[in-house]
N, C-alpha and C. Protein backbone atom coordinates (compact mmCIF):
# COMPACT_ATOMS: atom_id res chain seq x y z
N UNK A 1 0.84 -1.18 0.00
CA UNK A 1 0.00 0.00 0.00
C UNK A 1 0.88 1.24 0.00
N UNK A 2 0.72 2.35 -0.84
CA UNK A 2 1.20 3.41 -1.12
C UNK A 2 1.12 4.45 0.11
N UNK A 3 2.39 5.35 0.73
CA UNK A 3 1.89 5.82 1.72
C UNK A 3 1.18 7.45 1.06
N UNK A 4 0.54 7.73 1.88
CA UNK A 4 -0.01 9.42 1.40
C UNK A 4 0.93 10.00 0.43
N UNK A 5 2.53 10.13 1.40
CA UNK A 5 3.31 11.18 0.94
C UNK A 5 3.64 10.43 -0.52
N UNK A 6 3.64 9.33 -1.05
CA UNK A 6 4.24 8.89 -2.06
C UNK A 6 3.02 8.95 -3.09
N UNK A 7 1.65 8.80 -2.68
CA UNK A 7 0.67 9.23 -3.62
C UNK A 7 0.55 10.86 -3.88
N UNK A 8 0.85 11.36 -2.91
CA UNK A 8 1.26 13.02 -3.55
C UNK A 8 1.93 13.14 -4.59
N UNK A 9 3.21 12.41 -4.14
CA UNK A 9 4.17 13.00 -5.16
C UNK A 9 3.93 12.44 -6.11
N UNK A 10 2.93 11.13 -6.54
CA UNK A 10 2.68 10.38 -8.10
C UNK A 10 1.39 11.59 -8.55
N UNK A 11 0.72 12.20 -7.39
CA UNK A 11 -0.58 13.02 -7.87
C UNK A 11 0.70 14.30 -8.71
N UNK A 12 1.54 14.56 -8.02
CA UNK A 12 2.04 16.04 -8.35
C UNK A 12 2.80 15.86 -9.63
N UNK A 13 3.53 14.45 -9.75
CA UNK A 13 4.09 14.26 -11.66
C UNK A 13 3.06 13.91 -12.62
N UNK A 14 1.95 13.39 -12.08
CA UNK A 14 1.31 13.33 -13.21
C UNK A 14 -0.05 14.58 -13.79
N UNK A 15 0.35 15.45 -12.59
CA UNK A 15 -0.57 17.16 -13.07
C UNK A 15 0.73 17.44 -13.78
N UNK A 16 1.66 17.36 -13.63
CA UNK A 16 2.68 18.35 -14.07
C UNK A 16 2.97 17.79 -15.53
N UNK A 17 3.23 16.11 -15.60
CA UNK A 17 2.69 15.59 -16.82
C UNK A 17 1.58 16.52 -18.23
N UNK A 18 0.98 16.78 -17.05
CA UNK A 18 -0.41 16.87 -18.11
C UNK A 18 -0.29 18.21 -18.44
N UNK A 19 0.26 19.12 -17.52
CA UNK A 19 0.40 20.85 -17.98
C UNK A 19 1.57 20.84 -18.73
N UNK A 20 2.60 19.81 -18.82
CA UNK A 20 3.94 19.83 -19.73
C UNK A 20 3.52 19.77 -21.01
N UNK A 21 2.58 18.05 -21.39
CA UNK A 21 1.92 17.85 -22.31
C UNK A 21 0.66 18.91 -23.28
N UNK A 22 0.03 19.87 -22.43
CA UNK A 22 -0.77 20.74 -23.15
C UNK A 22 -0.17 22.08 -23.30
N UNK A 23 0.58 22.49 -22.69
CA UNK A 23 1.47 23.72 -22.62
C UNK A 23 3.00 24.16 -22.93
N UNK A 24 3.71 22.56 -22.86
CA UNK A 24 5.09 22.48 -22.85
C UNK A 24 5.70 23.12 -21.72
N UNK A 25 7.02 22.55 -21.71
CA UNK A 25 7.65 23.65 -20.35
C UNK A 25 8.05 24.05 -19.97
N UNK A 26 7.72 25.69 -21.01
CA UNK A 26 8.44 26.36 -20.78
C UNK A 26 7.03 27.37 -20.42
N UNK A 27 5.84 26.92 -21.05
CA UNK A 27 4.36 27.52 -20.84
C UNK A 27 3.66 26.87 -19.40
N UNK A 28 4.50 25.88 -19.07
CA UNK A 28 4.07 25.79 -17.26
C UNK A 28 4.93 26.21 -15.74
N UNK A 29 4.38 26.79 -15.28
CA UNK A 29 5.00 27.55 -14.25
C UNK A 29 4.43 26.51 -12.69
N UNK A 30 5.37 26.48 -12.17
CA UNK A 30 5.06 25.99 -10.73
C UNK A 30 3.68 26.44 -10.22
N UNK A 31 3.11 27.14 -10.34
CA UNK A 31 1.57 28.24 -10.32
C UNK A 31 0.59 27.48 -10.72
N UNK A 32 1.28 27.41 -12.06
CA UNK A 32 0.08 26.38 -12.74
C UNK A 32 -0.31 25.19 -12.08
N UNK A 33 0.52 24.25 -11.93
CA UNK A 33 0.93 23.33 -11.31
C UNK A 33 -0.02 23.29 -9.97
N UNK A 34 0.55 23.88 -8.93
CA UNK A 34 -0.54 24.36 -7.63
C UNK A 34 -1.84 24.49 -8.45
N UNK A 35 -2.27 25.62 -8.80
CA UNK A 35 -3.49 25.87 -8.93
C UNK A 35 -4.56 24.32 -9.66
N UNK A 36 -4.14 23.64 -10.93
CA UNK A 36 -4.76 22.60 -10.83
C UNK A 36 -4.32 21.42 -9.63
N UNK A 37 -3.60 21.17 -9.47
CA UNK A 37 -3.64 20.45 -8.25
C UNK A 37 -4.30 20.60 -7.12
N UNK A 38 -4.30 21.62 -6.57
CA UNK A 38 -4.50 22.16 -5.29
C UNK A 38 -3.35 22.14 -4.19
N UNK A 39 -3.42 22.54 -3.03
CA UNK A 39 -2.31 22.99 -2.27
C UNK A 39 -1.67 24.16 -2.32
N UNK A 40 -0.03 24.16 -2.04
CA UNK A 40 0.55 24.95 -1.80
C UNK A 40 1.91 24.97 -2.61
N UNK A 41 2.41 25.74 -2.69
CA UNK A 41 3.86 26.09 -3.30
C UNK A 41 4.91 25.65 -2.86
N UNK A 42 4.49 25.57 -1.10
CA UNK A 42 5.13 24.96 -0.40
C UNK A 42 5.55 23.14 -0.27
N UNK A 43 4.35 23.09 -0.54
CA UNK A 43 4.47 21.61 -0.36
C UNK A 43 4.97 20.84 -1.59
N UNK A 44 4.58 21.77 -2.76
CA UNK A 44 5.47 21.06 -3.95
C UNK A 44 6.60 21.39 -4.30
N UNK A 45 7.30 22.54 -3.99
CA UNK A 45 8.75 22.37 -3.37
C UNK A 45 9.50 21.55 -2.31
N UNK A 46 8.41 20.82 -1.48
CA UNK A 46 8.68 20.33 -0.44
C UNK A 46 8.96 18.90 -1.46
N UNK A 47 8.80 18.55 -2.33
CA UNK A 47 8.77 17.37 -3.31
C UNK A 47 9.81 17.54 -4.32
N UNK A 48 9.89 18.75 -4.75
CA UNK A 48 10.42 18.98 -5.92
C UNK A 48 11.35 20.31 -5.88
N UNK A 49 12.83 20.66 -5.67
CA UNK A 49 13.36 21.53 -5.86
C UNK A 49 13.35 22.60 -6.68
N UNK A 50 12.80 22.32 -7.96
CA UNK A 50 12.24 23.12 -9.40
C UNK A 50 11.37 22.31 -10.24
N UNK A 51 11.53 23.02 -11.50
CA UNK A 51 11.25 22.39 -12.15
C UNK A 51 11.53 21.55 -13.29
N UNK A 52 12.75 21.95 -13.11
CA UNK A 52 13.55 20.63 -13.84
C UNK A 52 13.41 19.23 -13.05
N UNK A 53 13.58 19.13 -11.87
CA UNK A 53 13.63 18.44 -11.17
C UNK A 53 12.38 17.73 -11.60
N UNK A 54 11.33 18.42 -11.54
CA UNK A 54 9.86 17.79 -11.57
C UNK A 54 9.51 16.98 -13.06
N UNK A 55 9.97 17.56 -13.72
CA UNK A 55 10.65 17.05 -15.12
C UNK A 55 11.31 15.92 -15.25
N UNK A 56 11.79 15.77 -14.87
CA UNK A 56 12.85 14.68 -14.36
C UNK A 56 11.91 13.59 -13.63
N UNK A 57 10.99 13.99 -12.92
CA UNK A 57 10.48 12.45 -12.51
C UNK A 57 9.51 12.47 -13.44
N UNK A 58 8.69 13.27 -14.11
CA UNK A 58 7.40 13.15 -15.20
C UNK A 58 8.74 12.44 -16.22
N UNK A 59 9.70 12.36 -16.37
CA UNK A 59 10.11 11.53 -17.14
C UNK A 59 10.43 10.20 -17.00
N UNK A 60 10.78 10.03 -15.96
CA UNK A 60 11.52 8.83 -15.01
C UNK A 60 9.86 8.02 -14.89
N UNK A 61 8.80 8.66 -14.98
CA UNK A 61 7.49 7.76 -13.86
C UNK A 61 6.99 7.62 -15.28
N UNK A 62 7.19 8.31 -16.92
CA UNK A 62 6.41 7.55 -17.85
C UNK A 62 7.44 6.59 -18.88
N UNK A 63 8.88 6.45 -18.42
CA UNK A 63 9.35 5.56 -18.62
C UNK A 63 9.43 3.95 -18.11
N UNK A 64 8.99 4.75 -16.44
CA UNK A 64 8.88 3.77 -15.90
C UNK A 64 7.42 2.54 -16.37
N UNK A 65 6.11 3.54 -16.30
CA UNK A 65 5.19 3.09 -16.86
C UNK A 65 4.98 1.79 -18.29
N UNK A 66 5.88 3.14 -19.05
CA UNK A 66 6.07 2.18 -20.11
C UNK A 66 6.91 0.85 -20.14
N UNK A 67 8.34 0.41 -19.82
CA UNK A 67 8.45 -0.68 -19.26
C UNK A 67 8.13 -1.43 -18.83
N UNK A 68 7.82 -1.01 -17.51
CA UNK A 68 6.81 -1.96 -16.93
C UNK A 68 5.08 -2.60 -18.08
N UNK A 69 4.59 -1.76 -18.91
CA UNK A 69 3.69 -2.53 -20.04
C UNK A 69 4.71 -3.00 -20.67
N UNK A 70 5.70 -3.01 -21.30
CA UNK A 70 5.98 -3.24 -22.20
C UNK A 70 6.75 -5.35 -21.65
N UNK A 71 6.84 -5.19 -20.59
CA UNK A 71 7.81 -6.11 -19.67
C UNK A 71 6.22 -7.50 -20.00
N UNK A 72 5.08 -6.79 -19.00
CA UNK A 72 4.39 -7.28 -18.98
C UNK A 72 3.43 -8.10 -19.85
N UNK A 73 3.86 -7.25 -21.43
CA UNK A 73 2.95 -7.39 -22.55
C UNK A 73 3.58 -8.85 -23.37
N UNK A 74 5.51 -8.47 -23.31
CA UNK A 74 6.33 -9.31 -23.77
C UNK A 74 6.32 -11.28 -23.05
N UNK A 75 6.45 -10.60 -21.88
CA UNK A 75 6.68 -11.99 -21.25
C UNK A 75 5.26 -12.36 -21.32
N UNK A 76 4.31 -11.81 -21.30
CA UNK A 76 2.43 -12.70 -20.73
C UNK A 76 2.94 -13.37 -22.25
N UNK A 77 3.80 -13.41 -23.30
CA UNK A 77 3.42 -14.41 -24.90
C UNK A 77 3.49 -15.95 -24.05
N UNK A 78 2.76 -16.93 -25.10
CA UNK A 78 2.64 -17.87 -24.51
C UNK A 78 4.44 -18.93 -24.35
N UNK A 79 5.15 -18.20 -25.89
CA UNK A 79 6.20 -18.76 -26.02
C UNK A 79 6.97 -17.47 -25.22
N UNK A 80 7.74 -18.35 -23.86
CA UNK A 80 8.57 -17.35 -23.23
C UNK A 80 9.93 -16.73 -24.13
N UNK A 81 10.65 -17.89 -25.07
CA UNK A 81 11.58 -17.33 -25.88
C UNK A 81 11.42 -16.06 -26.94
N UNK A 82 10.01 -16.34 -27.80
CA UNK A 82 9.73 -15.50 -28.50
C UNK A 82 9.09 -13.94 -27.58
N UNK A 83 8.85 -14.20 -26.65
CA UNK A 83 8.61 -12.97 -25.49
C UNK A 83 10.00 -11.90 -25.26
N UNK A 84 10.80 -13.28 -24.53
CA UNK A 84 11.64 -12.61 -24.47
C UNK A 84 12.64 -11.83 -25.80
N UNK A 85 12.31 -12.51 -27.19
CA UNK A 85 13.32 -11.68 -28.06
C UNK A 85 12.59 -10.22 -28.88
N UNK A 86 10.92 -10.15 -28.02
CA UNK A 86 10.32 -9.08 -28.53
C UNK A 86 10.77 -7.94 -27.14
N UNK A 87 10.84 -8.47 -26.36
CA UNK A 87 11.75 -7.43 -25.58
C UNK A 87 12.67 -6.62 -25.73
N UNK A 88 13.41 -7.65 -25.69
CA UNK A 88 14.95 -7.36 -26.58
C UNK A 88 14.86 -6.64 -27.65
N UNK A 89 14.27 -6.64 -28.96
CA UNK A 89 14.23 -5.85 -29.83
C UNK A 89 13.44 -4.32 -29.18
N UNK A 90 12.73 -4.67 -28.69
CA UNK A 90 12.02 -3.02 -28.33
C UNK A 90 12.77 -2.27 -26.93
């Protein structure tokens, strides 16, 4: 089970995700960020030093995402060899 503070910080990359994705980011400001989220300035500095930083895990958490499908999609084949060499290629 996920604790609070670690579902924050997946709530706070994936708003920031989504204002990167419709605005880019250099058109999202930490502001933005707060205001759809809700909270404080504080507390998402309290997560995130900037916004590179925050960047940095919206990158890290949809790489991660993707792997992890991609892990899952490969190995569920019924032939584990041919699973594993569609891995490997992607």
């Amino acid at each position: 089970m996920r604790s609070r503070t670690e579902q924050r910080r997946q709530d706070i990359v994936r708003t920031a995700a989504g204002l990167f994705a419709e605005r880019g980011f250099d058109g999202t400001s930490m502001d933005a960020i707060v205001q759809r989220l809700g909270g404080s300035k504080t507390t998402l500095y309290g997560y995130f030093r900037s916004k590179e930083d925050l960047l940095r895990a919206v990158l890290a958490f949809d790489l991660t995402e993707w792997t992890d499908q991609l892990i899952a999609e490969c190995l569920g084949e019924d032939d584990l060899e041919e699973g594993l060499a569609k891995l490997g290629a992607a």
